[in-house]
PDB file of N, CA and C in Angstrom:
ATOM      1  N   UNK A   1       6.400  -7.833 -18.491  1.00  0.00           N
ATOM      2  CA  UNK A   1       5.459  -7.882 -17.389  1.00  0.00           C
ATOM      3  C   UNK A   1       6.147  -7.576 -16.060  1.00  0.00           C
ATOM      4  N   UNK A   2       7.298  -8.157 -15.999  1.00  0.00           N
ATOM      5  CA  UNK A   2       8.184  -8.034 -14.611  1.00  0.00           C
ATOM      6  C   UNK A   2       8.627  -6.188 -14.750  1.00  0.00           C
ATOM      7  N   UNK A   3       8.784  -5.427 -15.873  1.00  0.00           N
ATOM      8  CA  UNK A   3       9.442  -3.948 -15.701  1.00  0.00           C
ATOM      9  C   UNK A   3       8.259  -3.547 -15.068  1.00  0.00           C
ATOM     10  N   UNK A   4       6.761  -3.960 -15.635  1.00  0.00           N
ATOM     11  CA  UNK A   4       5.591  -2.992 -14.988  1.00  0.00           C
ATOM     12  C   UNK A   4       5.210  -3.331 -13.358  1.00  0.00           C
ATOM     13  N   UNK A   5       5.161  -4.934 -13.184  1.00  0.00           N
ATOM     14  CA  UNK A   5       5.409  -4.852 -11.449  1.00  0.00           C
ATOM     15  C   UNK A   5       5.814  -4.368 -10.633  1.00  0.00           C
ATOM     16  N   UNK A   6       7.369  -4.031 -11.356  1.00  0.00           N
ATOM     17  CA  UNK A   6       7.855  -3.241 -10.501  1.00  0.00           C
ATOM     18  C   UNK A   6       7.743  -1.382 -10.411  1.00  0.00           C
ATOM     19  N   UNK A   7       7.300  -1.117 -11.453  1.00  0.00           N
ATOM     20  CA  UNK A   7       6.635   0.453 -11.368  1.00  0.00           C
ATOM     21  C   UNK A   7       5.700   0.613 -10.648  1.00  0.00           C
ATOM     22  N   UNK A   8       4.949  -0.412 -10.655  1.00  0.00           N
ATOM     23  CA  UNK A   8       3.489  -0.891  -9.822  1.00  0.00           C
ATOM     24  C   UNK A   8       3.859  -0.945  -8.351  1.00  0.00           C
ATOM     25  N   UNK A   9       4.876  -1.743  -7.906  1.00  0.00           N
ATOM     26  CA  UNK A   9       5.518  -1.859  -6.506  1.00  0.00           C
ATOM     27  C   UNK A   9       5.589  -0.715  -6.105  1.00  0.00           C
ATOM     28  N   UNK A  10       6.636   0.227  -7.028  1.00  0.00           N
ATOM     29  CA  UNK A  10       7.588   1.394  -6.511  1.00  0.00           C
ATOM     30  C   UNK A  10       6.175   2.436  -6.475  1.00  0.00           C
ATOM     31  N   UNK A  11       5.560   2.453  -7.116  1.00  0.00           N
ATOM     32  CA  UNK A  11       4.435   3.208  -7.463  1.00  0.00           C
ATOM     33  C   UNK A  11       3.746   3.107  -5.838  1.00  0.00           C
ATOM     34  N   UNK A  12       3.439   2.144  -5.266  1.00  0.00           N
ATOM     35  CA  UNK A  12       2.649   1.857  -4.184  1.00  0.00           C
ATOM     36  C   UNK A  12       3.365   2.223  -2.978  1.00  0.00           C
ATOM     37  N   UNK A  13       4.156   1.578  -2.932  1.00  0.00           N
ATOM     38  CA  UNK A  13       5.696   2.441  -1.924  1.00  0.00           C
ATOM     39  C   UNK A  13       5.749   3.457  -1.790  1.00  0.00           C
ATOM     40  N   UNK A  14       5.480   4.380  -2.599  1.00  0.00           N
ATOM     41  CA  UNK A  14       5.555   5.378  -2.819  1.00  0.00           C
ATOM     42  C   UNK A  14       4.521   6.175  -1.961  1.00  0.00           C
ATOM     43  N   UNK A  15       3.281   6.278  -2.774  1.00  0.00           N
ATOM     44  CA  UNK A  15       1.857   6.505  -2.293  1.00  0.00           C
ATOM     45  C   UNK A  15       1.784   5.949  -0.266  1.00  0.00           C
ATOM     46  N   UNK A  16       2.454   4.777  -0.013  1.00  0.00           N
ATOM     47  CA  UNK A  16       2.041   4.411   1.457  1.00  0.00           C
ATOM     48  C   UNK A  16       2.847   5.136   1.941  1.00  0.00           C
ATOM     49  N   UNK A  17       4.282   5.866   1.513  1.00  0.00           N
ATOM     50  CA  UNK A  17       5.138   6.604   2.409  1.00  0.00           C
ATOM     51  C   UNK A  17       4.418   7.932   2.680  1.00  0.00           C
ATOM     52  N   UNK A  18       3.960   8.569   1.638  1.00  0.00           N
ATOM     53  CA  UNK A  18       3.306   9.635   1.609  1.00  0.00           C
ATOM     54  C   UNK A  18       2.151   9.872   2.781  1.00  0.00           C
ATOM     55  N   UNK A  19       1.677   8.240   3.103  1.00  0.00           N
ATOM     56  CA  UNK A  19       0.894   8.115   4.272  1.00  0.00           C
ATOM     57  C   UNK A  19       1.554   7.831   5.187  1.00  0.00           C
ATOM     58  N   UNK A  20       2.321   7.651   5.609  1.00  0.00           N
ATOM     59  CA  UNK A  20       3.843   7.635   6.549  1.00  0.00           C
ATOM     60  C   UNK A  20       3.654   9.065   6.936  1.00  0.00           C
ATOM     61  N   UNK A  21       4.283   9.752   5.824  1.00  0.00           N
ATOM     62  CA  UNK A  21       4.930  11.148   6.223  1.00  0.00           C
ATOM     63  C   UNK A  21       3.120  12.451   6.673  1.00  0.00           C
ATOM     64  N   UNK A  22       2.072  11.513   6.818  1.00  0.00           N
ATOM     65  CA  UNK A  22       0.616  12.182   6.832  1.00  0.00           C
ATOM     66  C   UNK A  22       0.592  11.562   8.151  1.00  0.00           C
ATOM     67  N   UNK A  23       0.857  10.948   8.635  1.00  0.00           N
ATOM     68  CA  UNK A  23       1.062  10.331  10.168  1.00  0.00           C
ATOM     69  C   UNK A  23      -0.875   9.751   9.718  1.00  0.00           C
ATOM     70  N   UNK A  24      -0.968   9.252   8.501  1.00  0.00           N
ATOM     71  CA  UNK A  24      -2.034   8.167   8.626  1.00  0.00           C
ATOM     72  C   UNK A  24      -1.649   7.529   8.992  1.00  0.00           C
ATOM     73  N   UNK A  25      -0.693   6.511   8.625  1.00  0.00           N
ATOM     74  CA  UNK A  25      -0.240   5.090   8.776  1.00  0.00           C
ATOM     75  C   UNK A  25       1.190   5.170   9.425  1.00  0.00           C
ATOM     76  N   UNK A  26       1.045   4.188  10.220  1.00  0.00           N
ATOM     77  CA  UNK A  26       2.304   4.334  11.348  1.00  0.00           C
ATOM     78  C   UNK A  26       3.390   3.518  10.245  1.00  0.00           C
ATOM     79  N   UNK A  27       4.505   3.755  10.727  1.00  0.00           N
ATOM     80  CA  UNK A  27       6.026   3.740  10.524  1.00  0.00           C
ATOM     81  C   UNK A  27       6.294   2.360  10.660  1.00  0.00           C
ATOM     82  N   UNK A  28       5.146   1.642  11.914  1.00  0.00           N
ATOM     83  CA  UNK A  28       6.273   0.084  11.623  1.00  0.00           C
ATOM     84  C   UNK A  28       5.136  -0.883  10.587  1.00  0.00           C
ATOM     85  N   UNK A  29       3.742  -0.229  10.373  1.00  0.00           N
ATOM     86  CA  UNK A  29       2.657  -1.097   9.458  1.00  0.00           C
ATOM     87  C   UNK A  29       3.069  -0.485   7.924  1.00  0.00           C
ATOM     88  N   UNK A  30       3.858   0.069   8.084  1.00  0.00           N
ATOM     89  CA  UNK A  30       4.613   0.885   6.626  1.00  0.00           C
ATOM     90  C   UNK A  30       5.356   0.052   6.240  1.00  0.00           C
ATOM     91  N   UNK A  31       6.717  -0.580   7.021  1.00  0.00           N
ATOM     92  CA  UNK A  31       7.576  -1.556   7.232  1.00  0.00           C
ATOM     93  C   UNK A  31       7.210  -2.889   6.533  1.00  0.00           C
ATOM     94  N   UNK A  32       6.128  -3.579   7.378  1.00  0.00           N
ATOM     95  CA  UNK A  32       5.664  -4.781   7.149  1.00  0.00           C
ATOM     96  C   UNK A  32       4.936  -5.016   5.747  1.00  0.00           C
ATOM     97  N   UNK A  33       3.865  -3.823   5.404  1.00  0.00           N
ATOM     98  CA  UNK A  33       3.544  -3.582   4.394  1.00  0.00           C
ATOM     99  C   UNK A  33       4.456  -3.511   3.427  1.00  0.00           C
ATOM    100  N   UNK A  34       5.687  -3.192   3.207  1.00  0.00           N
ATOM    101  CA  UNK A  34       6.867  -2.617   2.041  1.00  0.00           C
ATOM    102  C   UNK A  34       7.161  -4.163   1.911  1.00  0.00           C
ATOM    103  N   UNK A  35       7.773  -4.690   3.002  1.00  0.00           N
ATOM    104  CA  UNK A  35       8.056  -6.311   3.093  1.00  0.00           C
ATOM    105  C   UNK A  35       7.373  -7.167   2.215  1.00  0.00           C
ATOM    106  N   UNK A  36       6.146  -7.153   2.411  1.00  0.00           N
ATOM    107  CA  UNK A  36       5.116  -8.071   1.589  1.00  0.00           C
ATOM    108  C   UNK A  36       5.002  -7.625   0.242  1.00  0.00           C
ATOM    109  N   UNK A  37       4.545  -6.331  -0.180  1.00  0.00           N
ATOM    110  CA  UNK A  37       4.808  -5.649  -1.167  1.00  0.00           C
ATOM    111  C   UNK A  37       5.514  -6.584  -2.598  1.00  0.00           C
ATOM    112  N   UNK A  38       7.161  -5.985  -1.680  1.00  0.00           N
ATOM    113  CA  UNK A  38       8.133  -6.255  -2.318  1.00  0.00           C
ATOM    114  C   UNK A  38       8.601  -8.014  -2.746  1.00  0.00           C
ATOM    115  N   UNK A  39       7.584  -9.146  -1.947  1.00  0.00           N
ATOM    116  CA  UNK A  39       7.440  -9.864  -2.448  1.00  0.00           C
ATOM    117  C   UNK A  39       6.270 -10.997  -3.178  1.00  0.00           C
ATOM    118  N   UNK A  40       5.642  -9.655  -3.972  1.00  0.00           N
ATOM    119  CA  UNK A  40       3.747  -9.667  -4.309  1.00  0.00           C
ATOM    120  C   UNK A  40       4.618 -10.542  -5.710  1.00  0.00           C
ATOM    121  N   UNK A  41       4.240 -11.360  -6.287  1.00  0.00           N
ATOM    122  CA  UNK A  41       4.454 -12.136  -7.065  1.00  0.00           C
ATOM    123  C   UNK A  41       3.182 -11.602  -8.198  1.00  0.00           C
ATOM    124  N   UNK A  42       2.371 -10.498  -8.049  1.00  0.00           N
ATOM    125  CA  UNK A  42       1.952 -10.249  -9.139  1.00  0.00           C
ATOM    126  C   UNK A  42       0.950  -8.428  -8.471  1.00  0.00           C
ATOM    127  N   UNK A  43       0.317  -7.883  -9.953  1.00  0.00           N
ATOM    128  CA  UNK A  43       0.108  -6.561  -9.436  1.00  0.00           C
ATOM    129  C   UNK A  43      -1.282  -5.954  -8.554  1.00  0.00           C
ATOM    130  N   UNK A  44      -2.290  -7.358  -8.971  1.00  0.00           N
ATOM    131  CA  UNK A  44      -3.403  -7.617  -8.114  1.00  0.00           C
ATOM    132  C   UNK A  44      -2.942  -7.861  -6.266  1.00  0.00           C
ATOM    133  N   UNK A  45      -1.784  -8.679  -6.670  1.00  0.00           N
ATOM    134  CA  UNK A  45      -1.444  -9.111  -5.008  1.00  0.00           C
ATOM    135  C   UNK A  45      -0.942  -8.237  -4.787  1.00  0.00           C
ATOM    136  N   UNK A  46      -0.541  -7.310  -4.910  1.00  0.00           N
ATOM    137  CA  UNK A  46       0.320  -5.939  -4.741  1.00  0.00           C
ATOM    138  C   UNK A  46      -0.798  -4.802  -4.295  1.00  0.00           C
ATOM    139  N   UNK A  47      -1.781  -5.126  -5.102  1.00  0.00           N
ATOM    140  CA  UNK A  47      -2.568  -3.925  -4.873  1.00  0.00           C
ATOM    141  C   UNK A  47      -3.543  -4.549  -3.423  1.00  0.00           C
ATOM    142  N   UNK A  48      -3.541  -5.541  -3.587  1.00  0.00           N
ATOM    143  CA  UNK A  48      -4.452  -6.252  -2.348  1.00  0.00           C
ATOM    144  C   UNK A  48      -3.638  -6.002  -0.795  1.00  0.00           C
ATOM    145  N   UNK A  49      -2.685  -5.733  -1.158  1.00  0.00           N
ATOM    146  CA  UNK A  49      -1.387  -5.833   0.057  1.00  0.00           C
ATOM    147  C   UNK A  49      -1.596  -4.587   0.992  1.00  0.00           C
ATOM    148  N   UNK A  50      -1.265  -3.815  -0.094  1.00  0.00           N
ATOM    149  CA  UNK A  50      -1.313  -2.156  -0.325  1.00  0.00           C
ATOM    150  C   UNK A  50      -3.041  -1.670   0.297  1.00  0.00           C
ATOM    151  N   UNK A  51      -4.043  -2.258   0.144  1.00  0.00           N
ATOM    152  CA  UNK A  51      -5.503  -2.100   0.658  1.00  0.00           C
ATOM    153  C   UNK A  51      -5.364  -2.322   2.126  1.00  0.00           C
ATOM    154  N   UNK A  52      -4.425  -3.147   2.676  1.00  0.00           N
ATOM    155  CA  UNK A  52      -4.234  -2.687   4.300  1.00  0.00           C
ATOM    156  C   UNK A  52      -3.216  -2.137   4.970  1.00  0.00           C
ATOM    157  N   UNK A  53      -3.006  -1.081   4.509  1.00  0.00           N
ATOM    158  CA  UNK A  53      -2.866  -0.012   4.522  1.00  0.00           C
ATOM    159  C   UNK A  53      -3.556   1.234   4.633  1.00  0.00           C
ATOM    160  N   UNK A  54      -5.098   1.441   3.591  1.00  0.00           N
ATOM    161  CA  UNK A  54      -5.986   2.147   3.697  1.00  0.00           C
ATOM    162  C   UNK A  54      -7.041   2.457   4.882  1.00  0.00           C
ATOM    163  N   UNK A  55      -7.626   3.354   5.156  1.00  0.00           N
ATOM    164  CA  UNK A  55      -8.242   3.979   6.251  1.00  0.00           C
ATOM    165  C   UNK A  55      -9.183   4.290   5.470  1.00  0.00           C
ATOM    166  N   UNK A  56     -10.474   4.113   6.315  1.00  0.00           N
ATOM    167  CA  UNK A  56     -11.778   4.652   6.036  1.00  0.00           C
ATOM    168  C   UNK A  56     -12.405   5.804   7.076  1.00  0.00           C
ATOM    169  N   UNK A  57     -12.997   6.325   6.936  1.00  0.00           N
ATOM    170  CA  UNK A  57     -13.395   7.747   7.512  1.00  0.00           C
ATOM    171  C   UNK A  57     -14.882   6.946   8.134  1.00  0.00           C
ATOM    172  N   UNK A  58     -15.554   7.100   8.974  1.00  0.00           N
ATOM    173  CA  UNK A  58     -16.678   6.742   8.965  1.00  0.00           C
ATOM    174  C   UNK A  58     -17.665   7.734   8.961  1.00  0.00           C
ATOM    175  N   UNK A  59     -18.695   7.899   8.421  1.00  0.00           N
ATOM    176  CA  UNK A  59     -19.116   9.005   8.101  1.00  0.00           C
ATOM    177  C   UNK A  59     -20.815   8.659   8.075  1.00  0.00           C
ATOM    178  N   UNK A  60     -22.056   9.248   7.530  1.00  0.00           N
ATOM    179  CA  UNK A  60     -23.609   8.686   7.499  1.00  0.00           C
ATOM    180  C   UNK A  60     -23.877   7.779   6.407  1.00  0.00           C
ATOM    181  N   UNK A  61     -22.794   7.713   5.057  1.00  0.00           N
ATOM    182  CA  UNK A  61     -23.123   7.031   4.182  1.00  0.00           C
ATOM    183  C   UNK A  61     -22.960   5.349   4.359  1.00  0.00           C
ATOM    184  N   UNK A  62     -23.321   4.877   3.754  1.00  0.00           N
ATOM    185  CA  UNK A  62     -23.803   2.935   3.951  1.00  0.00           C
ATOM    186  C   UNK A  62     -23.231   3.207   2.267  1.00  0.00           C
ATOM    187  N   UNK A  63     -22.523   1.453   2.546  1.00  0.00           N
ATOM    188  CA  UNK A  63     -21.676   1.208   1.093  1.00  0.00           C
ATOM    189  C   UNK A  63     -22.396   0.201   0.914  1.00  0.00           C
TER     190      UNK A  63
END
């Protein structure tokens, strides 16, 4: 369970740098985000971490 967390981690790290290097997401909420990340005690909290991080577009549609 602990080898896939951490594919899961590196996996997400990964994906938010990519929004780093897209100048979505700034450089020091990249930082803080990796921080917490890296101490998600499981892959739900990891992925929950990783969700602020995300950007929404606002657009005519209603969710």
């Amino acid at each position: 369970m602990q080898g896939n967390l951490a594919q899961v981690k590196s996996d997400i790290l990964a994906e938010l740098k990519m929004r780093v290097e897209d100048r979505i997401l700034e450089p020091n909420n990249y930082e803080v985000l990796c921080k917490l990340i890296n101490k998600a005690d499981s892959i739900s909290e990891a992925q929950a971490i990783a969700a602020l991080g995300t950007t929404y577009k606002k657009n005519r549609f209603s969710f």
